[in-house]
Protein backbone atom coordinates (compact mmCIF):
# COMPACT_ATOMS: atom_id res chain seq x y z
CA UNK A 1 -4.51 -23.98 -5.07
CA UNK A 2 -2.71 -26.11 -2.87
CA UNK A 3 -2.85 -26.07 1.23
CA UNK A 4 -0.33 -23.82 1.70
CA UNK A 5 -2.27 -21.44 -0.76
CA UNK A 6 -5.43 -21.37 1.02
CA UNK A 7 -3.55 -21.12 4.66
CA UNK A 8 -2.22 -17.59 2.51
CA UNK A 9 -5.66 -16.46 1.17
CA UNK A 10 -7.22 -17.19 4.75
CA UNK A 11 -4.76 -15.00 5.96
CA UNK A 12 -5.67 -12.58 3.50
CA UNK A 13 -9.31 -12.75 3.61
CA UNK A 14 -8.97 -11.88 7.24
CA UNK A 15 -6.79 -9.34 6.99
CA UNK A 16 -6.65 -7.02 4.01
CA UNK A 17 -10.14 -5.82 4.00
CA UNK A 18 -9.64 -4.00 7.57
CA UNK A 19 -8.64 -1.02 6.58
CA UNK A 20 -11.15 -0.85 3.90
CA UNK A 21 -13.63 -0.89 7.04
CA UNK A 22 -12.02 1.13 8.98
CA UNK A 23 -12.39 3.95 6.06
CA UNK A 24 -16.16 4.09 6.04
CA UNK A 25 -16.45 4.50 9.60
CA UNK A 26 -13.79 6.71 10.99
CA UNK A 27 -13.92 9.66 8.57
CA UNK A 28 -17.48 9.85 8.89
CA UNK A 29 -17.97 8.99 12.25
CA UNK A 30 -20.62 10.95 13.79
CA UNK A 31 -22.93 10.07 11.15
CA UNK A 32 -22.38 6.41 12.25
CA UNK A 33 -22.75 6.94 15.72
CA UNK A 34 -26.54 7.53 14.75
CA UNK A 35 -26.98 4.57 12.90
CA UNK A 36 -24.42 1.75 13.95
CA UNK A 37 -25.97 -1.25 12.63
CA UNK A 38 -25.77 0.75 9.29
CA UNK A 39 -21.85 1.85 10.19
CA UNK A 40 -21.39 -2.59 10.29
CA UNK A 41 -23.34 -3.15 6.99
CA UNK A 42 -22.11 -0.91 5.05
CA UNK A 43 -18.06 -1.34 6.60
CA UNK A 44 -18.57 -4.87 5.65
CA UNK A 45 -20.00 -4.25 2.62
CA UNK A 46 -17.52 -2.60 1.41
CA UNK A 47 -14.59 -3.81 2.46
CA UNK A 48 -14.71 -7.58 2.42
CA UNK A 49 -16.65 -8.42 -0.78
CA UNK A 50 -14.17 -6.38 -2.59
CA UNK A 51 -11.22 -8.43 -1.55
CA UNK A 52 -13.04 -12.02 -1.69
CA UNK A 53 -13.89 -10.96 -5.35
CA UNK A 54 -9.97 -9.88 -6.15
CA UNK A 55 -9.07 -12.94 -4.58
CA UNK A 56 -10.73 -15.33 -6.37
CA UNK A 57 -10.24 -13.38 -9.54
CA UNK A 58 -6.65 -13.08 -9.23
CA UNK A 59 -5.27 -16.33 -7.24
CA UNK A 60 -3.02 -17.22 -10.41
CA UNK A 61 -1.20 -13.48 -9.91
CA UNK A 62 -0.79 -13.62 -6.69
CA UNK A 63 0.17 -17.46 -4.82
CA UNK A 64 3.33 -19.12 -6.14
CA UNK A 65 2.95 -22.60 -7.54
CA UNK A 66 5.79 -24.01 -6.28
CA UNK A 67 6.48 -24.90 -2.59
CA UNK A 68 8.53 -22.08 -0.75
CA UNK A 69 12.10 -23.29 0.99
CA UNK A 70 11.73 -25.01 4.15
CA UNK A 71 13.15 -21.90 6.22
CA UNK A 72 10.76 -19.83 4.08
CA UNK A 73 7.77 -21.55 4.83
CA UNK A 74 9.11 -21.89 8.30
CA UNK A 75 9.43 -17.85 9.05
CA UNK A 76 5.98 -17.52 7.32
CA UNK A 77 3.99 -19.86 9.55
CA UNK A 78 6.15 -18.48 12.87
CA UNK A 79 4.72 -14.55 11.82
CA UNK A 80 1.09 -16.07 11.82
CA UNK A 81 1.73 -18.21 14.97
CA UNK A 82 3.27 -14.38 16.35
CA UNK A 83 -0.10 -13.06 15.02
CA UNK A 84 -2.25 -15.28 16.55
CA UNK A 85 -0.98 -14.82 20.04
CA UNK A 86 -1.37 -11.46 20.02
CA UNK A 87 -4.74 -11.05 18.51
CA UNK A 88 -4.73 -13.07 21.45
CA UNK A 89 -3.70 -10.92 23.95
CA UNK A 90 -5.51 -8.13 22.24
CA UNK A 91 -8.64 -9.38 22.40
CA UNK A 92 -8.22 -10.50 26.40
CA UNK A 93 -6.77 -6.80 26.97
CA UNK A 94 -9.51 -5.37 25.17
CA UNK A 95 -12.58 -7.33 24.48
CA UNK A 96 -14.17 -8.74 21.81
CA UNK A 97 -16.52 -5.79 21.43
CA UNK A 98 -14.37 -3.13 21.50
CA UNK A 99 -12.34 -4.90 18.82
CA UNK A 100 -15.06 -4.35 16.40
CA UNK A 101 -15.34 -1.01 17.06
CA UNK A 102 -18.50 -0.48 19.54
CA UNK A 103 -16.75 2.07 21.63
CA UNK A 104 -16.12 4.22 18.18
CA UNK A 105 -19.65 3.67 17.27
CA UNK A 106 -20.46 4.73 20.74
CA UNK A 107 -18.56 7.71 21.53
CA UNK A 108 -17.87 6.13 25.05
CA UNK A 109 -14.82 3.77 26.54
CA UNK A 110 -11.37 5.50 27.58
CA UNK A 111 -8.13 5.06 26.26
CA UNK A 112 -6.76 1.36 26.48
CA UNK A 113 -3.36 1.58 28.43
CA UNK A 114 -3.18 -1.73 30.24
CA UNK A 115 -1.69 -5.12 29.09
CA UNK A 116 -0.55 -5.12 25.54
CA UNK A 117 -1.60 -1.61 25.19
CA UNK A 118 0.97 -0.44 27.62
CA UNK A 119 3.59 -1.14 24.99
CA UNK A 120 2.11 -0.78 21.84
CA UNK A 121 -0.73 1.68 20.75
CA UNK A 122 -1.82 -0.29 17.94
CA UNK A 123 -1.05 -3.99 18.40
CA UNK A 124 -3.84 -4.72 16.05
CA UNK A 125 -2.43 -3.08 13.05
CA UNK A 126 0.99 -4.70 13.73
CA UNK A 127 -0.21 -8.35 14.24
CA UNK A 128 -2.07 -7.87 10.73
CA UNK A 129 0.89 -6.79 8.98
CA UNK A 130 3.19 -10.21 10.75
CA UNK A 131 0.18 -12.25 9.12
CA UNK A 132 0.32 -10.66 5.62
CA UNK A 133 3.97 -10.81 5.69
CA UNK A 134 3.63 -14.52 7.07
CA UNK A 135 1.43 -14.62 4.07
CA UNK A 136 3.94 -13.74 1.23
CA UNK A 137 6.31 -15.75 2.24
CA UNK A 138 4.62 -18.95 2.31
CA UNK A 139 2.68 -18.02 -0.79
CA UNK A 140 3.16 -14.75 -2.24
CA UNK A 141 4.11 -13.92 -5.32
CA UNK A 142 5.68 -10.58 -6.68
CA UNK A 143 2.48 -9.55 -7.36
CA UNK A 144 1.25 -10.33 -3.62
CA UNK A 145 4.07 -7.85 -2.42
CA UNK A 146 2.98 -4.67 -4.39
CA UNK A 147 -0.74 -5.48 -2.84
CA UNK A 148 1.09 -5.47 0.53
CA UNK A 149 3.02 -2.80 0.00
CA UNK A 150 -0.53 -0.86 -0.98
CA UNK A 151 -2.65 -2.43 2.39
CA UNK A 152 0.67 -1.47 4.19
CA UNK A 153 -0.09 2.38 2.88
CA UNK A 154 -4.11 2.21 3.37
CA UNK A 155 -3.23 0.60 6.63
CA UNK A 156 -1.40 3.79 8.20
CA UNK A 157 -3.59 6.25 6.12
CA UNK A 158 -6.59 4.22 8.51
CA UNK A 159 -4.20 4.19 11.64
CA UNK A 160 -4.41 8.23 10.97
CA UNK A 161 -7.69 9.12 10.37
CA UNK A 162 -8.18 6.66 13.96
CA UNK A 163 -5.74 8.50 15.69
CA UNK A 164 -7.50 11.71 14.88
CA UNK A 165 -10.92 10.38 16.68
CA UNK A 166 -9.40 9.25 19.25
CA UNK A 167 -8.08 12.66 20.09
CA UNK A 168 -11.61 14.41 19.63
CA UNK A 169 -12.86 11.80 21.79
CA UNK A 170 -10.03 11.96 24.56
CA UNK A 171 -8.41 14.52 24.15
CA UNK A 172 -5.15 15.11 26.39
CA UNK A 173 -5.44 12.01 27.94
CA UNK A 174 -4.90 10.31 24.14
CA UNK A 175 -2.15 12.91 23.83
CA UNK A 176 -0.23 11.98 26.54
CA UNK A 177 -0.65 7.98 26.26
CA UNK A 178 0.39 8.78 22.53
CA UNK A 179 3.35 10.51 23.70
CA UNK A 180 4.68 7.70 25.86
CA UNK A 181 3.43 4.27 24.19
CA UNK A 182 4.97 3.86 20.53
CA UNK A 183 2.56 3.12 17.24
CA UNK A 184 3.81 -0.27 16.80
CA UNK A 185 7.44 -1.71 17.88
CA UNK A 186 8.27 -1.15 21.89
CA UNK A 187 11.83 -0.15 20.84
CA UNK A 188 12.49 0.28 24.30
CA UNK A 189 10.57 -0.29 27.81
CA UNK A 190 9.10 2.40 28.76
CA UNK A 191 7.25 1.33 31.88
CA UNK A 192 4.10 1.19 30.53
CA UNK A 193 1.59 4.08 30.51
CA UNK A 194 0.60 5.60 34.47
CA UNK A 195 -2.17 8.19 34.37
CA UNK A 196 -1.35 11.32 36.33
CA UNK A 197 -2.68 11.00 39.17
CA UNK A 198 -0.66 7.73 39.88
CA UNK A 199 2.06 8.99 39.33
């Protein structure tokens, strides 16, 4: 594997097994709540491991061997670049421990509706997807696009089952941010999310 291989399986490593995560603990989440140092083993557990293991087994399948075209390579790296700044802002927005999931595993926090969150509801999700897609095209093969295709799939199926806890937990307030703040792209400003009673 050459540089530009390993930049693509970082990328992966980092990125792919979230979902997987994200599927022990939401559907089962007040059993977690109880035991949250378990809810972190066992996420990890099984999410990551899996993926190092099809990575390594499968690097031939899915990098390219040959360097991609210079514009290729270029829009690749500038989706990671996007990625990084706003995992960025995410993480300033929210914190780094909410990012992991403590306020799930808690039952506490309240809806995040400032910064980044004011235009996006899950800026996470979408900054994971410009990194995979960064990913392909510097080294992804044909192969590495049906897996993407697949994490794209798991990826909502998690941003659902999410969704649905956050609406236990919130209730109309999630409602209502969800009604104003899209899932992913801010197609259009919509003046950011203002709480009733500010209004």
């Amino acid at each position: 594997m050459n540089l530009l291989d390993w930049l693509a399986a970082t990328i992966l490593f980092l990125h792919l097994p979230i979902p997987l995560y994200w599927f022990v603990v939401h559907p089962q989440i007040q059993f977690w709540r109880r035991h949250p140092k378990a809810a972190y083993a066992t996420g990890l557990l099984l999410s990551w491991p899996p993926v190092v293991a099809c990575l390594a087994i499968f690097h031939t399948e899915l990098f390219r061997r040959d360097r991609p075209p210079a514009a290729v390579l270029t829009a690749g790296l500038a989706l990671i670049l996007l990625e990084v700044r706003i995992f960025w802002r995410v993480k300033r927005d929210l914190g780094a421990a909410r990012l992991v999931g403590s306020t799930e595993l808690s039952g506490g926090g309240e809806v995040a509706r400032h910064g980044i969150y004011a235009r996006v509801r899950h800026p996470r999700y979408a900054a994971s997807f410009l990194a995979i897609l960064g990913a392909c095209l510097i080294g992804g093969t044909r192969v590495l696009w049906m897996v993407v295709g697949a994490w794209t799939a798991l990826a909502f199926l998690a941003i659902l089952f999410e969704e649905r806890e956050l609406c236990a937990r919130f209730g109309g307030a999630y409602e209502e941010y969800s009604r104003r703040v899209p899932r992913f792209i801010p197609l259009r400003r919509r003046g950011g999310y203002m709480p009733k009673d500010r209004r």
